[in-house]
PDB file of N, CA and C in Angstrom:
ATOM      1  N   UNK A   1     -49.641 -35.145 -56.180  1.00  0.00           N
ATOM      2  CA  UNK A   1     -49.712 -33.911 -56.938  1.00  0.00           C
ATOM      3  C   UNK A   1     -50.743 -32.997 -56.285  1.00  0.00           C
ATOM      4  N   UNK A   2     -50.737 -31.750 -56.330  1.00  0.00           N
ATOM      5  CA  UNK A   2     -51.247 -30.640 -55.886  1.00  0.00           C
ATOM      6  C   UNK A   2     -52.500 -30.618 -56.422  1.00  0.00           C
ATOM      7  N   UNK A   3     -53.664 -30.458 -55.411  1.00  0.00           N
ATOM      8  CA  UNK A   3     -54.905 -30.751 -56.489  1.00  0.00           C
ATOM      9  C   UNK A   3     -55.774 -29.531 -57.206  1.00  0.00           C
ATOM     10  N   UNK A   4     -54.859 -28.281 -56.748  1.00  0.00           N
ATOM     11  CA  UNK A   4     -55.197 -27.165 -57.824  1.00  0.00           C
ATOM     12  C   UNK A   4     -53.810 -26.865 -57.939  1.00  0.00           C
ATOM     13  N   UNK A   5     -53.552 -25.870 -59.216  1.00  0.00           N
ATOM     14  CA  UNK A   5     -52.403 -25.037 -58.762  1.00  0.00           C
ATOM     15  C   UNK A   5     -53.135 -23.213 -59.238  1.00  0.00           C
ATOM     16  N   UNK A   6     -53.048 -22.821 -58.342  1.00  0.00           N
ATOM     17  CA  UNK A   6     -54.336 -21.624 -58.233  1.00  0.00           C
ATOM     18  C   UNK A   6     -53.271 -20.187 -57.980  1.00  0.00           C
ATOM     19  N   UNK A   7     -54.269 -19.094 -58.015  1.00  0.00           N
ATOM     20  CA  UNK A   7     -53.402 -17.872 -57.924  1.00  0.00           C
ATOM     21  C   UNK A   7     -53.606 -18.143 -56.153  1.00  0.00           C
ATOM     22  N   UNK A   8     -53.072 -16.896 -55.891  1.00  0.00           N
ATOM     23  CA  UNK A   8     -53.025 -16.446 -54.492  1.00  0.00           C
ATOM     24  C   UNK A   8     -53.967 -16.198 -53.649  1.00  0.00           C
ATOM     25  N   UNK A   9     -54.206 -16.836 -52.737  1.00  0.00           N
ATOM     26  CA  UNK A   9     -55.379 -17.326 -51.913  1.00  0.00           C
ATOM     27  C   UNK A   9     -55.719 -16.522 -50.574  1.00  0.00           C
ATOM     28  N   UNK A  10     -55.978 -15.383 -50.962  1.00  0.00           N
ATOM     29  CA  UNK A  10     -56.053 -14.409 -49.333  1.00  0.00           C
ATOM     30  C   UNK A  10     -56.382 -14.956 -48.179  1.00  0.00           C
ATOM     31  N   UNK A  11     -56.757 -15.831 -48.372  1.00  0.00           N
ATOM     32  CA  UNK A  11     -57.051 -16.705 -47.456  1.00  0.00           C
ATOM     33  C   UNK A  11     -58.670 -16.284 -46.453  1.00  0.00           C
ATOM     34  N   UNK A  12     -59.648 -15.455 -47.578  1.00  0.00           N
ATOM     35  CA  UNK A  12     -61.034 -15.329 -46.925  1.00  0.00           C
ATOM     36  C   UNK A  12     -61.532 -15.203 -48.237  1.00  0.00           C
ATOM     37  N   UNK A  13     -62.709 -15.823 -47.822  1.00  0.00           N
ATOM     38  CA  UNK A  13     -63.881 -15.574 -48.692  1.00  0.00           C
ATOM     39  C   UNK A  13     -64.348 -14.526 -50.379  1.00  0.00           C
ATOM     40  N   UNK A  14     -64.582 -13.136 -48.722  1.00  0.00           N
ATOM     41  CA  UNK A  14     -64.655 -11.948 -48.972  1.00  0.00           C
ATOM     42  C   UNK A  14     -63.657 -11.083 -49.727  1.00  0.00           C
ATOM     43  N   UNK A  15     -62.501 -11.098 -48.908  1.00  0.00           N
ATOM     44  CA  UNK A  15     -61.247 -10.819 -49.618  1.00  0.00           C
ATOM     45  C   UNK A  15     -61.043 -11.589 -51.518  1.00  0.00           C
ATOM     46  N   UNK A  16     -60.785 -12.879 -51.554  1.00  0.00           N
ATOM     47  CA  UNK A  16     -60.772 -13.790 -52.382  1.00  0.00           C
ATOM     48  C   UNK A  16     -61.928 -12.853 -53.653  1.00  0.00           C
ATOM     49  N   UNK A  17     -63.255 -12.597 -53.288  1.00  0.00           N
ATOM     50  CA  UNK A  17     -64.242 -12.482 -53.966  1.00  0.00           C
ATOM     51  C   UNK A  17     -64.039 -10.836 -54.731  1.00  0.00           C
ATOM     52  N   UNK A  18     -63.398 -10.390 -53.808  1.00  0.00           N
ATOM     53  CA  UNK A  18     -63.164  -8.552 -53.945  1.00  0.00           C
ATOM     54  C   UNK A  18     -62.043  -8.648 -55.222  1.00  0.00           C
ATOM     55  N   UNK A  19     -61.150  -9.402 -55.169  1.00  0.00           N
ATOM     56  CA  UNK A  19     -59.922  -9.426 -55.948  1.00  0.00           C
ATOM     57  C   UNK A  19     -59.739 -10.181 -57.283  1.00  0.00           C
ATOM     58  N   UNK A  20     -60.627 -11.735 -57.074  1.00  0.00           N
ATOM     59  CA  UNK A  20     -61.041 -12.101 -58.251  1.00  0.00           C
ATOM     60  C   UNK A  20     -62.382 -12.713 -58.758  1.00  0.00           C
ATOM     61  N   UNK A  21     -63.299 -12.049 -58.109  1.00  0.00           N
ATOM     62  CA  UNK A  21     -65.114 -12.110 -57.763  1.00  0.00           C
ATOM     63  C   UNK A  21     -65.122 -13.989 -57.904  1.00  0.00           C
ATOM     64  N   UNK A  22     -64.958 -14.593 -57.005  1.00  0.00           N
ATOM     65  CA  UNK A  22     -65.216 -15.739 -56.708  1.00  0.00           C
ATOM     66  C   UNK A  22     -64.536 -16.216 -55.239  1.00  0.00           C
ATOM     67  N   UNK A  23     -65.449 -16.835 -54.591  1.00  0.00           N
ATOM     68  CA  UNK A  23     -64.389 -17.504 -53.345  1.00  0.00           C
ATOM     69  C   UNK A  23     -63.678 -17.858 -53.088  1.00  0.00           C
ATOM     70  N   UNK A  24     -63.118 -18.192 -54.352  1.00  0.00           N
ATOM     71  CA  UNK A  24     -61.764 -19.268 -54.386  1.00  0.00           C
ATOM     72  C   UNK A  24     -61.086 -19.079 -55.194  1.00  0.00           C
ATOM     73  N   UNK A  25     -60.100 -18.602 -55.398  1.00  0.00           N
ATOM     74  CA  UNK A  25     -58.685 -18.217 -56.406  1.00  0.00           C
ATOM     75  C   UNK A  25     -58.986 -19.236 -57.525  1.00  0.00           C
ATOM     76  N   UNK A  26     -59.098 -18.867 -59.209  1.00  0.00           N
ATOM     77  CA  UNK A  26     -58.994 -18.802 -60.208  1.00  0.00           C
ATOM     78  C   UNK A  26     -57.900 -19.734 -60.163  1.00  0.00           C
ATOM     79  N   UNK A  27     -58.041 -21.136 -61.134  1.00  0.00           N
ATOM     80  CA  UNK A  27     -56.373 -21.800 -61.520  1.00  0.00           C
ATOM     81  C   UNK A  27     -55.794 -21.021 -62.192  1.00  0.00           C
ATOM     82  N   UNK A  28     -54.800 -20.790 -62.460  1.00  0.00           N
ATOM     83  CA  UNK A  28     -53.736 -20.783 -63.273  1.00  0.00           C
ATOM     84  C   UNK A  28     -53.701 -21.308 -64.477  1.00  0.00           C
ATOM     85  N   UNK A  29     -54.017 -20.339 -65.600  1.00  0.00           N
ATOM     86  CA  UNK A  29     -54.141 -20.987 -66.759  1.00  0.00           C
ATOM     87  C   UNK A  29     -52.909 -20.967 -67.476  1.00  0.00           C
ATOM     88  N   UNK A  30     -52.204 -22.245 -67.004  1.00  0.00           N
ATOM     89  CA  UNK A  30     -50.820 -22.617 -67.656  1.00  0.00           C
ATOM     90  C   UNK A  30     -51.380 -22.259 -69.205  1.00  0.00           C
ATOM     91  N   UNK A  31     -52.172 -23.219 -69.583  1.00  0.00           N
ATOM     92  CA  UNK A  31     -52.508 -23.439 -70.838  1.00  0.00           C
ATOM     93  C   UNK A  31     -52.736 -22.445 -72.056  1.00  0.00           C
ATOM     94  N   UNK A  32     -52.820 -21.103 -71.342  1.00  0.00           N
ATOM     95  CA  UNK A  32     -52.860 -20.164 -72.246  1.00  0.00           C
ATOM     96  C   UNK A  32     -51.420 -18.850 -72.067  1.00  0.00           C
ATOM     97  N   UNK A  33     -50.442 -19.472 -71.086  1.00  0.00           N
ATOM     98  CA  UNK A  33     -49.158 -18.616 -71.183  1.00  0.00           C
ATOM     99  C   UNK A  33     -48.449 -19.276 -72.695  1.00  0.00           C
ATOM    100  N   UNK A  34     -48.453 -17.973 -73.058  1.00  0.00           N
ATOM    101  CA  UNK A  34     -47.339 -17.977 -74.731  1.00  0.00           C
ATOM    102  C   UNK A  34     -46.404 -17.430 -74.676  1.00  0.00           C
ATOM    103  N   UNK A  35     -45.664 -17.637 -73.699  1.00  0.00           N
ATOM    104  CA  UNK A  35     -43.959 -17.070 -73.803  1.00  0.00           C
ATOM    105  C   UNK A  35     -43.122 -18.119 -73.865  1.00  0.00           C
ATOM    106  N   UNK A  36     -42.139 -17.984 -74.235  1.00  0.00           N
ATOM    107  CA  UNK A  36     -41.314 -19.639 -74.048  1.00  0.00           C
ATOM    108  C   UNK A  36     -40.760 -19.483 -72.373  1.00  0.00           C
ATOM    109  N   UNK A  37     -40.654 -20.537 -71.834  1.00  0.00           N
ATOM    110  CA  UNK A  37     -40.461 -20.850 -70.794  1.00  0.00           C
ATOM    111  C   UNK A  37     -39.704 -22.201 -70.276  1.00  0.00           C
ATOM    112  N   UNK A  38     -38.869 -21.521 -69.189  1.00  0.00           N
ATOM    113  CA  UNK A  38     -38.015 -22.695 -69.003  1.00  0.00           C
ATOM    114  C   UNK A  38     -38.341 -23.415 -67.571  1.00  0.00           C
ATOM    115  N   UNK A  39     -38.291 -24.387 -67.318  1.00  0.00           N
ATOM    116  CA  UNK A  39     -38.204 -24.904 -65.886  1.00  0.00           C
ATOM    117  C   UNK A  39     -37.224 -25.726 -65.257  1.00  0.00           C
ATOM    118  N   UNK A  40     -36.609 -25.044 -64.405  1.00  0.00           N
ATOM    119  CA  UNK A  40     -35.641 -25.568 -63.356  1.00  0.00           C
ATOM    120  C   UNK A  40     -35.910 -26.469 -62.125  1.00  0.00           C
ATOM    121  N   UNK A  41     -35.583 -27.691 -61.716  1.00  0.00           N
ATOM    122  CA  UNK A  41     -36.347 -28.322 -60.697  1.00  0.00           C
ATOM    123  C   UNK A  41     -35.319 -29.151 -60.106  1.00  0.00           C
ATOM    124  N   UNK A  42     -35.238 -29.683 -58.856  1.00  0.00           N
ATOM    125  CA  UNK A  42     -34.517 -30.434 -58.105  1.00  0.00           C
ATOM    126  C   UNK A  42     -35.225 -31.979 -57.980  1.00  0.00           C
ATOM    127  N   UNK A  43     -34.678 -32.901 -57.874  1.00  0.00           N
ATOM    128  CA  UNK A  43     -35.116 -34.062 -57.470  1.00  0.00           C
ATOM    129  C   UNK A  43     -35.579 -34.190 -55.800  1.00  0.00           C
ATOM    130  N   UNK A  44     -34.740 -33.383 -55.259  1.00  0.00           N
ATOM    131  CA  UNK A  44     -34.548 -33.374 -53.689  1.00  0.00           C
ATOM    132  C   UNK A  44     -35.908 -31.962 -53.145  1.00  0.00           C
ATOM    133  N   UNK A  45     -36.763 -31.514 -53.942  1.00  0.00           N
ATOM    134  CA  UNK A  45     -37.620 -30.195 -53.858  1.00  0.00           C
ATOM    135  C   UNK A  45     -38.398 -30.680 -52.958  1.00  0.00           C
ATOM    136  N   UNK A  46     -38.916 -30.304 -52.039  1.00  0.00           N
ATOM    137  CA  UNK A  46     -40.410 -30.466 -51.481  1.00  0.00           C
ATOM    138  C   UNK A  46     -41.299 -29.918 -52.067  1.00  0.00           C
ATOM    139  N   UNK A  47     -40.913 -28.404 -52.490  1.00  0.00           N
ATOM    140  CA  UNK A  47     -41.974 -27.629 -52.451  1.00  0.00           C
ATOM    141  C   UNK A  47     -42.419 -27.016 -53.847  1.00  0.00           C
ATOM    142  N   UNK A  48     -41.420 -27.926 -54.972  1.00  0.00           N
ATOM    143  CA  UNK A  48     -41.885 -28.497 -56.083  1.00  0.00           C
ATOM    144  C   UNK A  48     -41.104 -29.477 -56.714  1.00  0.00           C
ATOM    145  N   UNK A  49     -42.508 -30.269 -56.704  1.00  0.00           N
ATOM    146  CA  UNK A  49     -42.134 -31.814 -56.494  1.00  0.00           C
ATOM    147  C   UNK A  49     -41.976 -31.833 -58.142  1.00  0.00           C
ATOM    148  N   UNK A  50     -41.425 -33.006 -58.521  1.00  0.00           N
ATOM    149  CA  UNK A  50     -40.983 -33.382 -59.709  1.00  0.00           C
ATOM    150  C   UNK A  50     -42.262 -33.681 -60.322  1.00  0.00           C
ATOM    151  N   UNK A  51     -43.239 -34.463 -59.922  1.00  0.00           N
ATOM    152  CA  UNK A  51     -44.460 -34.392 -60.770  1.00  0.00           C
ATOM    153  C   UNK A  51     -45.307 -33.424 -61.065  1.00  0.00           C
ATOM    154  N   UNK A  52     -45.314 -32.771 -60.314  1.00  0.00           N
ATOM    155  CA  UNK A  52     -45.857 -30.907 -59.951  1.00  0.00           C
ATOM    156  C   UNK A  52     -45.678 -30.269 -61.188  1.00  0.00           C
ATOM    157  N   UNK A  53     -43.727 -30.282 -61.113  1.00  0.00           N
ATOM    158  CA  UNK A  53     -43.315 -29.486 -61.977  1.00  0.00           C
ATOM    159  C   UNK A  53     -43.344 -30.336 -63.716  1.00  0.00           C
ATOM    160  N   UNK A  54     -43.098 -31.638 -63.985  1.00  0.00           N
ATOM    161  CA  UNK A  54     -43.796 -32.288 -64.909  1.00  0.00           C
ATOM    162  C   UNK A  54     -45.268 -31.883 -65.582  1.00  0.00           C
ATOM    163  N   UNK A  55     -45.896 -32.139 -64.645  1.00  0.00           N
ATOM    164  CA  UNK A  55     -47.331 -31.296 -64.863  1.00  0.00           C
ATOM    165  C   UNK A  55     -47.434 -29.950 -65.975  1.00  0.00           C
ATOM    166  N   UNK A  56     -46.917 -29.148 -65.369  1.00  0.00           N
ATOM    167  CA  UNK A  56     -46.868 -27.874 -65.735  1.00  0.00           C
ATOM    168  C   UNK A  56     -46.259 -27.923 -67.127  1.00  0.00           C
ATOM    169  N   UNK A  57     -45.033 -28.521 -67.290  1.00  0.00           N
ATOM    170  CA  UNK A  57     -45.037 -28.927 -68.691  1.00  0.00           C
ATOM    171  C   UNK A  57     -45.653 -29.297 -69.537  1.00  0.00           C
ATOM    172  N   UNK A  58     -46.433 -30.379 -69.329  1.00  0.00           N
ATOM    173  CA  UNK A  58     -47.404 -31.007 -69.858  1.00  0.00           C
ATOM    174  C   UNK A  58     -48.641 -30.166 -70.227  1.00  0.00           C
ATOM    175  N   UNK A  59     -48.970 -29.461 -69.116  1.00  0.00           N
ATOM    176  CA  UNK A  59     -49.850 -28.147 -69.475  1.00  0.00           C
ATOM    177  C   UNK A  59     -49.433 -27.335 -70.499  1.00  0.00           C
ATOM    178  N   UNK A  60     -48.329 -26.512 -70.381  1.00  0.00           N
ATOM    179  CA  UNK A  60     -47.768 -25.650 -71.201  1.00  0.00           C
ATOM    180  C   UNK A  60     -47.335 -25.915 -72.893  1.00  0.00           C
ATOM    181  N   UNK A  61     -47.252 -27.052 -73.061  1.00  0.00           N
ATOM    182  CA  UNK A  61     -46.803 -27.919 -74.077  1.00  0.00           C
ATOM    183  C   UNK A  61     -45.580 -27.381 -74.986  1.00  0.00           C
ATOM    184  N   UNK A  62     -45.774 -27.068 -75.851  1.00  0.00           N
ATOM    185  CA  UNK A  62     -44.575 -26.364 -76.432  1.00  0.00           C
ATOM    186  C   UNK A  62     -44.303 -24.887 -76.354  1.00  0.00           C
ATOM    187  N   UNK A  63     -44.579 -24.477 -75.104  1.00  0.00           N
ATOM    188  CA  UNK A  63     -44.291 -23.123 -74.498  1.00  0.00           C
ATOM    189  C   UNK A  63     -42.849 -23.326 -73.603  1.00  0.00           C
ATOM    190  N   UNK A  64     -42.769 -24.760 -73.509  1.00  0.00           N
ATOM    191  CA  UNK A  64     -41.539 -24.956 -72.286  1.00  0.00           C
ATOM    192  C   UNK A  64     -40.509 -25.700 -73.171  1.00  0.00           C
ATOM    193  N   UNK A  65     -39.684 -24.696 -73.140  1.00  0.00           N
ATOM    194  CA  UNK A  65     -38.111 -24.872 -73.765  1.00  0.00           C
ATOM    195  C   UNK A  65     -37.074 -25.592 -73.456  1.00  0.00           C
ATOM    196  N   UNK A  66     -37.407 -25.719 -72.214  1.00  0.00           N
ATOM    197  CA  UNK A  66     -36.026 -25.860 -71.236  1.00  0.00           C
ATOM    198  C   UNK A  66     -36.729 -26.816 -70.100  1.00  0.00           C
ATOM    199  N   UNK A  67     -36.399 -27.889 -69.858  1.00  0.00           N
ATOM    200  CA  UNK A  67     -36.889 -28.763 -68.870  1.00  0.00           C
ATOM    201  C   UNK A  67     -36.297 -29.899 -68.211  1.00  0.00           C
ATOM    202  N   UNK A  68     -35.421 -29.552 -67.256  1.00  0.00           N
ATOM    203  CA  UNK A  68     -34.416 -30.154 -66.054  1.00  0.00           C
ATOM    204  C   UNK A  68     -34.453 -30.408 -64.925  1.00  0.00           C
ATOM    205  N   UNK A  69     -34.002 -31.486 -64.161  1.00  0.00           N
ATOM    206  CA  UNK A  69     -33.753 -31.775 -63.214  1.00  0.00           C
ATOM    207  C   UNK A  69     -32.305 -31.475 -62.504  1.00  0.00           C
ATOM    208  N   UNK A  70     -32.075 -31.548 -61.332  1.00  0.00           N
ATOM    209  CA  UNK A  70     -30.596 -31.563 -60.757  1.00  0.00           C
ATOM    210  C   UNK A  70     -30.831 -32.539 -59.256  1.00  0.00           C
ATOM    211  N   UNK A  71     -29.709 -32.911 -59.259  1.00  0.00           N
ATOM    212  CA  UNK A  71     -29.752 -32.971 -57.468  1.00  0.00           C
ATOM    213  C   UNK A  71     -30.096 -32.456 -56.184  1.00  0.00           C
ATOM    214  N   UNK A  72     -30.656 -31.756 -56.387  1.00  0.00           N
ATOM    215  CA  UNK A  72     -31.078 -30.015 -55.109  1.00  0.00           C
ATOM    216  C   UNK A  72     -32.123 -29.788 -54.657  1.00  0.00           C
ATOM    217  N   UNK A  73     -32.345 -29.480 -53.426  1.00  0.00           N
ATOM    218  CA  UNK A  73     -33.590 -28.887 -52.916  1.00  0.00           C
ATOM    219  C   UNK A  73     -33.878 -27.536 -53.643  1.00  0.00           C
ATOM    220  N   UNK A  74     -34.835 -26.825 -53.013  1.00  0.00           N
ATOM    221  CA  UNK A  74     -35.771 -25.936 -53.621  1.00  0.00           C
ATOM    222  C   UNK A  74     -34.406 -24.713 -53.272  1.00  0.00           C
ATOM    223  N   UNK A  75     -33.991 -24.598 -52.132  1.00  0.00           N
ATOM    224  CA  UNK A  75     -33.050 -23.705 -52.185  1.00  0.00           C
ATOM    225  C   UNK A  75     -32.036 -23.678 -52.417  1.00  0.00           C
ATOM    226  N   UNK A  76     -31.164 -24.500 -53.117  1.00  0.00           N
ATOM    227  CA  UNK A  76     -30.129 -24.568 -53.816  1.00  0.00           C
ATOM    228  C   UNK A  76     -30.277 -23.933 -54.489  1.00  0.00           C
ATOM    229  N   UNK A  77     -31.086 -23.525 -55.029  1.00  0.00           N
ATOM    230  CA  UNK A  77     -31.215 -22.459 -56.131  1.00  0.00           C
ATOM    231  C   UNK A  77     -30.647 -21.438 -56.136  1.00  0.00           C
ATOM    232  N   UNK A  78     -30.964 -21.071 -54.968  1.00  0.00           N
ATOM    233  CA  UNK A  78     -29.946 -19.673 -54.404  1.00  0.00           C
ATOM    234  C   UNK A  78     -28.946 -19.403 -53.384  1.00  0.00           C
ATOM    235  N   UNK A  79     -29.135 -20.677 -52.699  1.00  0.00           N
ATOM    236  CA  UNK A  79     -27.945 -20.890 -51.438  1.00  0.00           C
ATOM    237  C   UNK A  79     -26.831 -21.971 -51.867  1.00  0.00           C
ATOM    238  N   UNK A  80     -27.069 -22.675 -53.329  1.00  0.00           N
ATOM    239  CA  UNK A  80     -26.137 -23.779 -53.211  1.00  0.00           C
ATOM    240  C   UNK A  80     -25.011 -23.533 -53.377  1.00  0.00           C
ATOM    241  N   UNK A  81     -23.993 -24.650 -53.009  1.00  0.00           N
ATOM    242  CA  UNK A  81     -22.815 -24.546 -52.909  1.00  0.00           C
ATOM    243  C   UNK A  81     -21.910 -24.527 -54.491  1.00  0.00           C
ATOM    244  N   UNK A  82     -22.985 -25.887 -55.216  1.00  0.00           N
ATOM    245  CA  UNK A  82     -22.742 -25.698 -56.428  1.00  0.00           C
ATOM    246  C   UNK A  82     -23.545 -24.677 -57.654  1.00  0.00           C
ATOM    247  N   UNK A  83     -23.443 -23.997 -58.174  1.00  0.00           N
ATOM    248  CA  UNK A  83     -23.950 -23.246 -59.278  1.00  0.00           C
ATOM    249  C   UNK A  83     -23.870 -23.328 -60.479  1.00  0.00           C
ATOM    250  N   UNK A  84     -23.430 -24.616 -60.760  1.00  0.00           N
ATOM    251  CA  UNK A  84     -22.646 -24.678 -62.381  1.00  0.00           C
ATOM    252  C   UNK A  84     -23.591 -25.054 -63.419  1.00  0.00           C
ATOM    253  N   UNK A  85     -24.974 -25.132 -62.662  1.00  0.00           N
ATOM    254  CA  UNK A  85     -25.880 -25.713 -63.410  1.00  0.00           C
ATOM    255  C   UNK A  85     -26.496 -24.012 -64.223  1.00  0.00           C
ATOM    256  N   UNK A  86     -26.437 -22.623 -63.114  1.00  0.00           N
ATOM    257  CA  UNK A  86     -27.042 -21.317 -63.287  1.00  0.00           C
ATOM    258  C   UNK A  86     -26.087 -21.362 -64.283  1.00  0.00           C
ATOM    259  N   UNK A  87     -24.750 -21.467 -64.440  1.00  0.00           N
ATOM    260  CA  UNK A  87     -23.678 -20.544 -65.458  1.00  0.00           C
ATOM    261  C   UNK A  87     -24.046 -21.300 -66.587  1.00  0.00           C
ATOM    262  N   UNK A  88     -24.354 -22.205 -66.667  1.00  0.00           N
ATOM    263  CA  UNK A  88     -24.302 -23.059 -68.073  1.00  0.00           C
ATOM    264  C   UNK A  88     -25.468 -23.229 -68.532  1.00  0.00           C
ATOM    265  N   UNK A  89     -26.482 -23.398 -68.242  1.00  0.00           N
ATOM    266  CA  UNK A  89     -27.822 -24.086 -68.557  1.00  0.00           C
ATOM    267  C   UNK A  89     -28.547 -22.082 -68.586  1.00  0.00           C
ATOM    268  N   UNK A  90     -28.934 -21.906 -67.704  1.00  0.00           N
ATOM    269  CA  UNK A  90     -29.625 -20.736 -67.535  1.00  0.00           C
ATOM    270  C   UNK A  90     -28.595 -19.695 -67.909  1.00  0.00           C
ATOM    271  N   UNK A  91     -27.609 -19.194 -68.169  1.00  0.00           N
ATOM    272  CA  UNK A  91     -26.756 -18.518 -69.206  1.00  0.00           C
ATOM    273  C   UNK A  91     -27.098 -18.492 -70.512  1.00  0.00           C
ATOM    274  N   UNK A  92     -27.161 -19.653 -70.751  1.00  0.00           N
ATOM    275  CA  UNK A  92     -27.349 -20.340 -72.386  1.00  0.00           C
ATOM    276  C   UNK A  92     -28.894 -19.694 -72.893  1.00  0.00           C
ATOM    277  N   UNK A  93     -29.543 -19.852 -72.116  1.00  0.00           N
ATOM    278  CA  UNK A  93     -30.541 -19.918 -72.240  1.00  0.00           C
ATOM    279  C   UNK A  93     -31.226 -18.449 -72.676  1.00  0.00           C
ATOM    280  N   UNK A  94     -30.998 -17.896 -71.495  1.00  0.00           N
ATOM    281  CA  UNK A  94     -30.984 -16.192 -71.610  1.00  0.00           C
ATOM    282  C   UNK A  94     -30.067 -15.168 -72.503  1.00  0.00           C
ATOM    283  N   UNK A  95     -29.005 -16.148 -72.978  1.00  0.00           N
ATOM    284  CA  UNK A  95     -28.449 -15.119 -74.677  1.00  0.00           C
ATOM    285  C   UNK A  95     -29.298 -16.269 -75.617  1.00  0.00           C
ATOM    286  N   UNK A  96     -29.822 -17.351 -75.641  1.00  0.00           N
ATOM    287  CA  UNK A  96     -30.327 -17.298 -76.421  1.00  0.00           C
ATOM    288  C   UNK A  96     -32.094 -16.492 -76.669  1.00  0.00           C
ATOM    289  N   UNK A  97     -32.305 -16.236 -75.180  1.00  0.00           N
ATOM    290  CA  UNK A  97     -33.734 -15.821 -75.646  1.00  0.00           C
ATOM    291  C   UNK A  97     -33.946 -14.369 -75.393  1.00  0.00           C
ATOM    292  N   UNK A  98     -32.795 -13.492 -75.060  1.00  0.00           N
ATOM    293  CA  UNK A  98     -33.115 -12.136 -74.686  1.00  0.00           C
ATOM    294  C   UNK A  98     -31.686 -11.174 -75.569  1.00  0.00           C
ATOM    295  N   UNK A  99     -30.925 -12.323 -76.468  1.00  0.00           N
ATOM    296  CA  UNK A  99     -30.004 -11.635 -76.559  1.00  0.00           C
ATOM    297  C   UNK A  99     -28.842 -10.475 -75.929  1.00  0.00           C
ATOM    298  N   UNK A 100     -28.275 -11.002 -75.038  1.00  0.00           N
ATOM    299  CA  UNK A 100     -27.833 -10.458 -73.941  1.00  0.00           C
ATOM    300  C   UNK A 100     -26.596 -10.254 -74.842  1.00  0.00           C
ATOM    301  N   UNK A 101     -25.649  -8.933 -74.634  1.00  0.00           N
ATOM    302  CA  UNK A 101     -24.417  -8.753 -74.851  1.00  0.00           C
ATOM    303  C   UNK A 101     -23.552  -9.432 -73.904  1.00  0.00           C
ATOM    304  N   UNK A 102     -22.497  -9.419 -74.432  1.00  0.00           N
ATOM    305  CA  UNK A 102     -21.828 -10.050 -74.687  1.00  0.00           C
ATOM    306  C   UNK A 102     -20.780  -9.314 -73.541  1.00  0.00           C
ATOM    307  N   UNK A 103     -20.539 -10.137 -72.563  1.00  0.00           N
ATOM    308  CA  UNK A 103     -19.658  -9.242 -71.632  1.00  0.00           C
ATOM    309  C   UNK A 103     -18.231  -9.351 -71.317  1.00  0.00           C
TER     310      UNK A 103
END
């Protein structure tokens, strides 16, 4: 597991200190996002790993609605061949939480 999960890391000091007055990028305070939230994740991800993304749940606690796995790397998401997981799961999801008409 990732041993921070932090904002964006300018990658200097100075910079870092100008943007969020400390040297080192601020974590990410999962713990205080209050929106409902869903998470999508692959078994096959590198670049978020299943415990990673577990984590973040666990952080978020009952802020996370929606919490799945699939077969897929990180870019299946948007290059895969299959999609049936976007039409059904993340469809569902978004008339239920934004009320989307009805097309």
């Amino acid at each position: 597991m990732a041993q921070r999960s932090q904002l964006y890391d300018f990658g200097s000091a100075t910079k870092n200190y100008e943007e969020y007055g400390t040297a080192t990028p601020p974590l990410i305070p999962f713990k205080d996002i209050s929106i409902p939230t869903a998470l999508f994740s692959g078994f096959l991800d590198n670049l978020a790993p299943i415990p990673e993304v577990n984590w973040i749940a666990d952080e978020m606690g009952d802020m996370i609605v929606f919490n799945k796995q699939w077969d897929i790397d990180h870019f299946s998401f948007i290059l895969g061949n299959d999609m049936s997981f976007f039409s059904v799961d993340a469809v569902n999801l978004l008339k239920q939480y934004n009320n989307m008409p009805e097309v």
